[in-house]
Protein backbone atom coordinates (compact mmCIF):
# COMPACT_ATOMS: atom_id res chain seq x y z
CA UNK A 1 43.77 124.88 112.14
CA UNK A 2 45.37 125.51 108.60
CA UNK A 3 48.66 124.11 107.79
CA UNK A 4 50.35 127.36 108.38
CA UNK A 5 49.02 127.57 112.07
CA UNK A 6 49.81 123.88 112.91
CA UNK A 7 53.28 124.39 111.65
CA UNK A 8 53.86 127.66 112.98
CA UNK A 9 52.52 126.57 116.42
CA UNK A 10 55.65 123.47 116.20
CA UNK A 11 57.69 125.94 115.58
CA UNK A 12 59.02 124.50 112.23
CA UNK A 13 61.66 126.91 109.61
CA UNK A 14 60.30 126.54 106.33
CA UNK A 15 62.41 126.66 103.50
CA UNK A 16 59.94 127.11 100.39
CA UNK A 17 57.52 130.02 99.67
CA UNK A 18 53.68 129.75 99.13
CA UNK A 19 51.75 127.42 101.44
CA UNK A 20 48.91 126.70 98.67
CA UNK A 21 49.91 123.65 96.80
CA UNK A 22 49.21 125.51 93.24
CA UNK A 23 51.61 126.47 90.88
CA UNK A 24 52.78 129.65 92.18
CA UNK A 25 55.43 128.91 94.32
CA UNK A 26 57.33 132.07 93.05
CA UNK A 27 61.21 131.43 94.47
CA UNK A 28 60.32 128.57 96.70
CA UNK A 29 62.32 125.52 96.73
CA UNK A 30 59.18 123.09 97.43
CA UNK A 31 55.47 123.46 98.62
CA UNK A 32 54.89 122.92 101.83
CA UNK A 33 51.98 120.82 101.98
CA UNK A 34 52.39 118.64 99.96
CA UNK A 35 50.51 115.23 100.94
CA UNK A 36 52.29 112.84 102.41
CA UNK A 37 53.85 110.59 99.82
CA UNK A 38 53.30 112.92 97.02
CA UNK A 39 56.45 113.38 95.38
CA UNK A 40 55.72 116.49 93.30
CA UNK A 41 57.66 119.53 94.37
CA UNK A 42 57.62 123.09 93.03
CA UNK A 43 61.55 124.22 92.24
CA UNK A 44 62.30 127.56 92.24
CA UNK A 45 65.36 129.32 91.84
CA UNK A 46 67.18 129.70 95.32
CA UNK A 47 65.96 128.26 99.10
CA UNK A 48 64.28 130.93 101.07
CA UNK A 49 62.93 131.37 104.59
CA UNK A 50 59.25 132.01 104.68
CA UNK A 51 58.99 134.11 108.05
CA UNK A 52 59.72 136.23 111.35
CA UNK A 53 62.01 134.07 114.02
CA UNK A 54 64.50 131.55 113.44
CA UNK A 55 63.90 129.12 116.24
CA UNK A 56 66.10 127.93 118.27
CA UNK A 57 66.63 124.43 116.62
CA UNK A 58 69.02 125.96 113.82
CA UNK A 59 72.08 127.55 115.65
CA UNK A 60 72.93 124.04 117.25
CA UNK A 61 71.96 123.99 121.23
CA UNK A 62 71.51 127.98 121.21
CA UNK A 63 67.65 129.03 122.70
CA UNK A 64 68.04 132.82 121.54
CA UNK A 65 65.22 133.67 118.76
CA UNK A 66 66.90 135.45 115.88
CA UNK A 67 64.68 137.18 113.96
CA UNK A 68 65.05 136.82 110.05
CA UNK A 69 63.26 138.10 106.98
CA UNK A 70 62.84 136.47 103.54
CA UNK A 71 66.36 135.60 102.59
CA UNK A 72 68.63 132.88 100.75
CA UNK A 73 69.35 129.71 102.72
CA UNK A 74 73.57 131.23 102.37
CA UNK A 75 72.11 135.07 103.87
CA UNK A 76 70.38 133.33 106.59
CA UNK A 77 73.16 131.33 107.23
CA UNK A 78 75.94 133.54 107.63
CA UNK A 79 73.65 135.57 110.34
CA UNK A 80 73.28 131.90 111.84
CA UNK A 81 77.01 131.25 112.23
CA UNK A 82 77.58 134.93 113.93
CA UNK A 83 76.34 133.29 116.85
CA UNK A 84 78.01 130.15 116.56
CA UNK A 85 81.43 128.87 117.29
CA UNK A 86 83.19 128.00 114.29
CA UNK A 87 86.40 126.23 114.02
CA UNK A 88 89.50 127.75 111.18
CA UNK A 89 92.98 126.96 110.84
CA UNK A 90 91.71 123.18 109.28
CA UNK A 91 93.93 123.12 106.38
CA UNK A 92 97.25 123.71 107.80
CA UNK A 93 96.41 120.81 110.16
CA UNK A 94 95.17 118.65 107.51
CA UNK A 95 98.15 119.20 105.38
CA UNK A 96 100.62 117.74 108.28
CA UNK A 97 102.97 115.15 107.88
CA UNK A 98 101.67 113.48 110.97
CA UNK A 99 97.98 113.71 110.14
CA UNK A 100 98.70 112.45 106.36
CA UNK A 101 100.55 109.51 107.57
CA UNK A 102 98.22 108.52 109.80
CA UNK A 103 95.40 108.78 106.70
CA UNK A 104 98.00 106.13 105.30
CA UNK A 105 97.94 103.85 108.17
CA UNK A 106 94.14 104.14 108.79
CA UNK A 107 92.99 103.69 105.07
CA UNK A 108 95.41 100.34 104.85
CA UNK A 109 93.49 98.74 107.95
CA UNK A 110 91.93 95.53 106.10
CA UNK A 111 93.26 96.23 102.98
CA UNK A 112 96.92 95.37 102.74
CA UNK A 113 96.84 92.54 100.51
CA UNK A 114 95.36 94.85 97.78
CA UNK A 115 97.62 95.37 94.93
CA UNK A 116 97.09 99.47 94.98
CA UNK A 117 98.16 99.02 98.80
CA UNK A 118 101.01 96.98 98.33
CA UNK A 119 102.26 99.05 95.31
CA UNK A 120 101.85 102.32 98.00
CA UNK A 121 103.65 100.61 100.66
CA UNK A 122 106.74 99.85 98.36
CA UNK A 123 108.02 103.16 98.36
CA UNK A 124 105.61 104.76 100.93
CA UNK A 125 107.75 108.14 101.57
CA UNK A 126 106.96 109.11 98.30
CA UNK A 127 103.89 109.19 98.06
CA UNK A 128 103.83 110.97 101.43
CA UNK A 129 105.57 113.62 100.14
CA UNK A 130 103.92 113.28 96.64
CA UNK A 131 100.15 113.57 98.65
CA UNK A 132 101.57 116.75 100.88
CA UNK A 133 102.34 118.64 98.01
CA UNK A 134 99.04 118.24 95.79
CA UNK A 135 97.83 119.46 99.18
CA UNK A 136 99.69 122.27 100.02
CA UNK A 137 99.80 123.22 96.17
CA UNK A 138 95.91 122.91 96.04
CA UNK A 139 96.31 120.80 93.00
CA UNK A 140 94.12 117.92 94.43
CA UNK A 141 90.66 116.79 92.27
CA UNK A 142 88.56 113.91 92.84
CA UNK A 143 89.73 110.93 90.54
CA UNK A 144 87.03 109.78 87.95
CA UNK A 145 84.56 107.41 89.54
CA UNK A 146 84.29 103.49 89.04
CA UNK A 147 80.35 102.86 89.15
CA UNK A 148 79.10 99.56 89.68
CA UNK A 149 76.17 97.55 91.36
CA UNK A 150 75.83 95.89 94.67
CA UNK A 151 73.03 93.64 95.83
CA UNK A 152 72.23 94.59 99.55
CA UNK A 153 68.92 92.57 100.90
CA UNK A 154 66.26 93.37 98.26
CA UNK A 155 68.01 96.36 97.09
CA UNK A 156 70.14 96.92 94.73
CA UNK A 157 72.63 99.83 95.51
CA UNK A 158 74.59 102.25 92.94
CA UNK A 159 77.95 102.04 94.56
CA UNK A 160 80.81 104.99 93.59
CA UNK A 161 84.46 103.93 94.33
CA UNK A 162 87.44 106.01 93.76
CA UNK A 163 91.07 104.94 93.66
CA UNK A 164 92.92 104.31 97.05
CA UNK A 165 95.73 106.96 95.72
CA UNK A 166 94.82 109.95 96.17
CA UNK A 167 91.37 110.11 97.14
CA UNK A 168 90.76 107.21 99.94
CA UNK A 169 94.10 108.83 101.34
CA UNK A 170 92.80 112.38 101.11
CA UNK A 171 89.09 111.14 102.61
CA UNK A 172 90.82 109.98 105.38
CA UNK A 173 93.07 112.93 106.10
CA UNK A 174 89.98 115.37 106.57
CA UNK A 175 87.51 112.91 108.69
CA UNK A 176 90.83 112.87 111.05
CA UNK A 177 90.73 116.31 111.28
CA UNK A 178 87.09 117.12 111.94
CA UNK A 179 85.99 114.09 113.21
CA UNK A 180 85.52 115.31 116.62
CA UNK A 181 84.06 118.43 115.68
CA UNK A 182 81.28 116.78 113.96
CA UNK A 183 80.77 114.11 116.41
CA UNK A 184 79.76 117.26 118.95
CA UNK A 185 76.75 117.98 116.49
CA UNK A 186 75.44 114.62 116.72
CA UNK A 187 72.86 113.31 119.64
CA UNK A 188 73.56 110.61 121.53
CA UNK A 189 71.12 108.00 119.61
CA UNK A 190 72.59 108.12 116.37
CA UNK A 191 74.74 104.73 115.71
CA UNK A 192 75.70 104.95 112.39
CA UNK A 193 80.09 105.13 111.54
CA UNK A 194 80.60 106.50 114.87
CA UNK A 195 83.55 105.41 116.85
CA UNK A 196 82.11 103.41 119.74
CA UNK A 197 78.36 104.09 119.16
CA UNK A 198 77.60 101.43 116.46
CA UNK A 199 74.84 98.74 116.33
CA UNK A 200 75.36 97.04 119.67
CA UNK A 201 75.67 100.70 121.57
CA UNK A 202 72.11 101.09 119.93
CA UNK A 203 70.64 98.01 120.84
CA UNK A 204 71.65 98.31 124.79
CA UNK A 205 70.21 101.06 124.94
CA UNK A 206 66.71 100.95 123.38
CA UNK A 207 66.33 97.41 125.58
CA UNK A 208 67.34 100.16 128.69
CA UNK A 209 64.99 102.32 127.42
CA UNK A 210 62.03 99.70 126.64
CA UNK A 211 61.94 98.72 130.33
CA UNK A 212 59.74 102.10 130.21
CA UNK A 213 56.75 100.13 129.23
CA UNK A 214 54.36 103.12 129.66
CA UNK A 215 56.44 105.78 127.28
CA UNK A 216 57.33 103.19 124.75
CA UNK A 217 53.91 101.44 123.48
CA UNK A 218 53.98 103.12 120.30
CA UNK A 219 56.27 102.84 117.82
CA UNK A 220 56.94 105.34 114.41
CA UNK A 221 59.73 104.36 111.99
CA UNK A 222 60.45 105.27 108.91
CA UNK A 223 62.85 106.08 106.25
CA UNK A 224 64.20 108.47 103.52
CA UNK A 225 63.36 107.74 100.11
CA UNK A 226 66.83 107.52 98.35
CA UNK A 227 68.91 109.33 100.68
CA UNK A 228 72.20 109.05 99.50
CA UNK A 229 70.92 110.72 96.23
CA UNK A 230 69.09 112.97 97.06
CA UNK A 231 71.26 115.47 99.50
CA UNK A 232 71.33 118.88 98.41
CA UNK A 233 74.52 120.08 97.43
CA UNK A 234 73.85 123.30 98.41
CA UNK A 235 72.36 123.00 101.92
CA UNK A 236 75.31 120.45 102.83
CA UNK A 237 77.39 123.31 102.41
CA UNK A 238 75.53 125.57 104.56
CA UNK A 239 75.44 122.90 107.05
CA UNK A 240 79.05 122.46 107.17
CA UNK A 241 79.95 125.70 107.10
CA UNK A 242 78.24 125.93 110.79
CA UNK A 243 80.67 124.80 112.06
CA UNK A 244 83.75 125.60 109.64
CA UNK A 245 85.12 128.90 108.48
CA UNK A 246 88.67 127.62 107.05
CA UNK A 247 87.72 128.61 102.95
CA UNK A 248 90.60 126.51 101.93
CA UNK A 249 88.98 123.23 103.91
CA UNK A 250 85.83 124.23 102.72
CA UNK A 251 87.06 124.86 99.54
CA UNK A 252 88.27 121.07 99.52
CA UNK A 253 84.91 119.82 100.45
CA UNK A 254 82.92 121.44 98.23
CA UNK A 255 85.11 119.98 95.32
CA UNK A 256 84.47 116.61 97.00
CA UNK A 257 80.79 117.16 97.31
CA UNK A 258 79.98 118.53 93.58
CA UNK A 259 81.71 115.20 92.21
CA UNK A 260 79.23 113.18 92.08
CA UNK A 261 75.11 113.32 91.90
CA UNK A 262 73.82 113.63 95.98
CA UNK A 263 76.28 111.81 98.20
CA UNK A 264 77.76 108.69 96.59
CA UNK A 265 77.44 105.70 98.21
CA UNK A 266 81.55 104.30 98.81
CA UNK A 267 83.01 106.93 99.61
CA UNK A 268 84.45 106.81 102.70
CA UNK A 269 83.46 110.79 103.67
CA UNK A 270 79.77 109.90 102.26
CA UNK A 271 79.25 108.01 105.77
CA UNK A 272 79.66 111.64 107.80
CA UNK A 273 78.21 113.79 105.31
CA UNK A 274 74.83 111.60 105.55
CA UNK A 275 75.00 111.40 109.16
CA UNK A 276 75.71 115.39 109.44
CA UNK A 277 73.08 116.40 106.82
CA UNK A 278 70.81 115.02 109.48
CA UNK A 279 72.19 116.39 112.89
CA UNK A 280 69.89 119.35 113.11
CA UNK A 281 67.00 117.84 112.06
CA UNK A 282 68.13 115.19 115.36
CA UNK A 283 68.10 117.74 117.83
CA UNK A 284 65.11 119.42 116.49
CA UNK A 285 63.17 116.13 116.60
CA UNK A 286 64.69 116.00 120.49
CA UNK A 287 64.48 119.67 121.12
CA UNK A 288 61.03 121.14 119.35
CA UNK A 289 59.06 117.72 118.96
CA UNK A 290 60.05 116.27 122.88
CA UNK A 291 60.83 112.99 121.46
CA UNK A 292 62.26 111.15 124.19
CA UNK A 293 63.28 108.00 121.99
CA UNK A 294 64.19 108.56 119.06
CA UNK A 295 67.05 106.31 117.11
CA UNK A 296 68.50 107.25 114.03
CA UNK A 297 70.92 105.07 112.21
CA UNK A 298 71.61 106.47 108.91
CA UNK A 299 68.31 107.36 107.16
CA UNK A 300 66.41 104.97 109.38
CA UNK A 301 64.36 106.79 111.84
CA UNK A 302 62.58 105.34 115.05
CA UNK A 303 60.25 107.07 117.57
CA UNK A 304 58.40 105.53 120.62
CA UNK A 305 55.96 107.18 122.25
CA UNK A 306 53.06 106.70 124.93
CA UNK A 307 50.31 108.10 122.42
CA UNK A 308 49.61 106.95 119.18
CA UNK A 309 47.99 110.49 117.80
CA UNK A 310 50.91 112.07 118.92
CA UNK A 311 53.33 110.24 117.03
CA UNK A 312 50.40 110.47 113.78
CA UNK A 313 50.76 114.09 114.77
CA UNK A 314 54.84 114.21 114.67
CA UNK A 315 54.80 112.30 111.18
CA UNK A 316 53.42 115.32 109.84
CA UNK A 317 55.57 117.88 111.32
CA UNK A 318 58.63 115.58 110.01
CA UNK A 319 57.18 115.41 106.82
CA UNK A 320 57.21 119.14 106.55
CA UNK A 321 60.57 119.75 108.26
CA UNK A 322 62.47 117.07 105.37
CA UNK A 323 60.76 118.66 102.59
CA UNK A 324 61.49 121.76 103.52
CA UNK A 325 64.78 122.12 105.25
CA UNK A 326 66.76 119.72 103.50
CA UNK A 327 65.19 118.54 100.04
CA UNK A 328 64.39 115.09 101.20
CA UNK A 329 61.01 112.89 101.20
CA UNK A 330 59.84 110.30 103.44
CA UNK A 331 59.10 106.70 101.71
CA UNK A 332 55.48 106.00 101.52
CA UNK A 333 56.10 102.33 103.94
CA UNK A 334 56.18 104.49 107.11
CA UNK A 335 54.17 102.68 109.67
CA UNK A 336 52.73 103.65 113.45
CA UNK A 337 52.58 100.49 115.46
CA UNK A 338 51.78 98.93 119.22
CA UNK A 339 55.84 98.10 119.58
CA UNK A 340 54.24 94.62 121.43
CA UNK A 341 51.45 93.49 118.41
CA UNK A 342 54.73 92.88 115.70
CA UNK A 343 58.26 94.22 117.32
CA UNK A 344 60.10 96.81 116.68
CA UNK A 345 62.58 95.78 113.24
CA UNK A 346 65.99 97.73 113.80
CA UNK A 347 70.07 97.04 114.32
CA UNK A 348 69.34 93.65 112.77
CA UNK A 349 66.66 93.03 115.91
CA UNK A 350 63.05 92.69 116.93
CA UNK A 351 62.07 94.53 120.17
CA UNK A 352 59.89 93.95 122.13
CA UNK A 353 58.90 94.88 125.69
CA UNK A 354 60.72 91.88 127.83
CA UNK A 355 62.68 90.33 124.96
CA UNK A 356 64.68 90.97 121.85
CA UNK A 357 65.03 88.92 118.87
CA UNK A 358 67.89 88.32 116.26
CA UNK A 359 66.21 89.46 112.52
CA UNK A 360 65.47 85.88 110.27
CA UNK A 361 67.09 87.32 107.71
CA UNK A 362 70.40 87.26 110.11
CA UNK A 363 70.26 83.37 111.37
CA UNK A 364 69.48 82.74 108.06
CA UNK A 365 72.54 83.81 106.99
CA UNK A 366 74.34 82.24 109.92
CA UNK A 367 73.03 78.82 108.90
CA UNK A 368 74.44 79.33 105.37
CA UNK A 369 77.48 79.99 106.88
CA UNK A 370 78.14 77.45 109.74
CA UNK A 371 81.05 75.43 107.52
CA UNK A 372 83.00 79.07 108.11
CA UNK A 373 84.53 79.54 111.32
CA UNK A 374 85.93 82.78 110.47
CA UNK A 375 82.28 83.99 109.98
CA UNK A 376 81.27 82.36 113.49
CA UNK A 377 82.23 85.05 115.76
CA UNK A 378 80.57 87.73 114.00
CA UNK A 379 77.34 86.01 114.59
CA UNK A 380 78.22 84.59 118.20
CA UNK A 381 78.44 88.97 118.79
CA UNK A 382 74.81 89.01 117.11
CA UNK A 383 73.26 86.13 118.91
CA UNK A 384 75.20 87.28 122.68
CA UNK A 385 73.15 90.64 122.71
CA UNK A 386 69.73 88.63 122.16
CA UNK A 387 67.76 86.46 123.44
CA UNK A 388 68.68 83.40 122.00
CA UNK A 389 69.78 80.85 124.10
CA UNK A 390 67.83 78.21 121.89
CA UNK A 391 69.80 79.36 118.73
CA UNK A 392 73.36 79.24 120.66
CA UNK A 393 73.00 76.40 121.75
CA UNK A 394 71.76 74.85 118.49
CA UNK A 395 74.42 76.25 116.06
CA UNK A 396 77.81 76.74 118.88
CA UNK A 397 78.88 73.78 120.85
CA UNK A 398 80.20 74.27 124.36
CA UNK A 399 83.98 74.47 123.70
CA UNK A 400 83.07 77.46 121.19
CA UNK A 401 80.84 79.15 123.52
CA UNK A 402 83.39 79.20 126.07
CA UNK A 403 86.13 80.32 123.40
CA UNK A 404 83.93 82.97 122.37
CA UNK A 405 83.06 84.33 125.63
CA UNK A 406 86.80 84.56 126.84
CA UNK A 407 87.33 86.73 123.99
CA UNK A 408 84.64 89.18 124.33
């Protein structure tokens, strides 16, 4: 079975041209089978679909084949949102008194003793007024960038951060607005910046899901090599404009979006857009692939599975479907695993079949931290969905335990 065949017979959409990995890849955005790891690519002047049906995977939660020619990734997706419910009238909401003074209220949470804050609050109807005009006018741009460099683990992160006034405001005023529309797109196991599914939804629910011993010996994760950076302008658009047909709210986002290089890291709209660049790819992984667990949580992907070929077998199909659907490569430290030989490493826990463990690098940063009682409840929440009775009882005496557990 050639490449074509095997990817044909999954059903995947390619986005690229030629098949042969040679230099003629005429207008295709990137071979298509390309070796795992191999980070040369073949760019060509536009995205295009290689063949016959668009499965169902695309239109989100349709199962009617459309069939589709060679065409741009923006022809192909204009037929795809004729059948697909798409929300207008964004803009006029966005640019509400109401929903701009809630932005205000929700992009001061944890933040009112900055000076920028302060300095709003002092004379906070004008500003209201001020931001509702620049909106209404159309007169709003993204604010030069501040660029600077975090330390996070053994990485070291490029972090963008914009101004509080306008931009935080303005971030805040369109997540309110299509916050719920994008949530829809999303499957259930994704946990990352949505309300009420974050790390602890995750982890109760892969230890409900482990007690399937039999479906859950084998364990695939991996993750995106540089993410943030590398999302494609281009197909974000087409992505969002799924599900949105109000030009001036697209309008706004694109201006957003072509500010920066990828999807800066800081920005507060950067969380959704990285979470909604991969919501198809979710349900295609659930839908076309059958993957009954599967986690996402950002660009961190997990898969269990009862066969280890199988999940050998859906590494390649991924492979193909990043590179050529969305621009993005897998990092070469994937691994395939019995989940029981070393744990599965996710959420900040080890899981195994029977048990789950805190990650060292978390009670190591509890220990540094024990002369902080402020920073004690955070890691009471870490150690309470574990088991780690020896640990609690090591590093919280019993009047904190039972302060801790009345405030759960």
């Amino acid at each position: 079975m050639n490449g074509f065949d095997y990817i044909s017979r999954l059903r995947l959409v390619h986005a690229g041209g030629n098949l042969n990995n040679g230099v003629n890849a005429g207008v295709a955005y990137r071979n298509s089978n390309n070796p795992l790891g191999n980070s040369n690519s073949n760019n060509g002047s536009q995205l295009s679909y290689l063949y016959g049906p668009v499965i169902k995977t695309l239109p989100l939660g349709k199962t009617k084949k459309l069939f589709m020619g060679v065409g741009t990734f923006r022809e192909n997706s204009r037929m795809i949102a004729q059948h697909m419910k798409r929300e207008g009238n964004l803009y006029n909401r966005l640019c509400s008194e109401e929903n701009i003074l809630k932005a205000f209220q929700n992009a001061e949470k944890g933040k009112k003793h900055y000076k920028e804050v302060k300095q709003i609050n002092t004379n906070l109807d004008f500003y209201l007024r001020d931001l509702k005009k620049m909106l209404e006018d159309k007169k709003f741009k993204t604010s030069n960038y501040e660029i600077f460099y975090r330390q996070s683990g053994a990485k070291i992160r490029e972090i963008y951060r914009l101004p509080y006034y306008p931009d935080r405001i303005v971030h805040h005023c369109i997540i309110q607005i299509v916050q719920q529309l994008w949530i829809k797109t999303l499957i259930r196991d994704t946990f990352s910046t949505i309300p009420g599914r974050g790390i602890h939804d995750g982890v109760t629910r892969i230890k409900n899901h482990l007690k399937n011993t039999e479906e859950t010996k084998y364990c695939l994760k991996l993750d995106i090599r540089k993410y943030y950076p590398s999302i494609n302008h281009d197909i974000l658009k087409q992505i969002i404009r799924r599900k949105i047909k109000d030009n001036d709210f697209l309008n706004l986002l694109d201006e957003i979006i072509d500010s920066a290089p990828g999807i800066p890291i800081g920005n507060y709209v950067s969380q959704w857009f990285g979470n909604l660049y991969l919501s198809y790819f979710d349900h295609w992984v659930k839908e076309e692939l059958k993957c009954k667990y599967y986690y996402r949580y950002c660009d961190d992907l997990v898969i269990l599975d009862s066969n280890k070929k199988d999940l050998h077998a859906k590494l390649i199909a991924i492979n193909h479907y990043l590179n050529n659907n969305l621009d993005l490569q897998i990092k070469s430290n994937f691994q395939i695993f019995p989940l029981n030989s070393r744990g599965l490493d996710f959420l900040g826990y080890r899981f195994f079949h029977g048990y789950t463990l805190v990650r060292k690098r978390i009670v190591k940063a509890m220990k540094q931290k024990l002369n902080r009682p402020e920073s004690m409840a955070s890691y009471w929440g870490w150690l309470k969905h574990a088991d780690a009775y020896r640990l609690t009882k090591k590093y919280f005496n019993d009047e904190q335990q039972r302060k801790f557990r009345q405030t759960a």
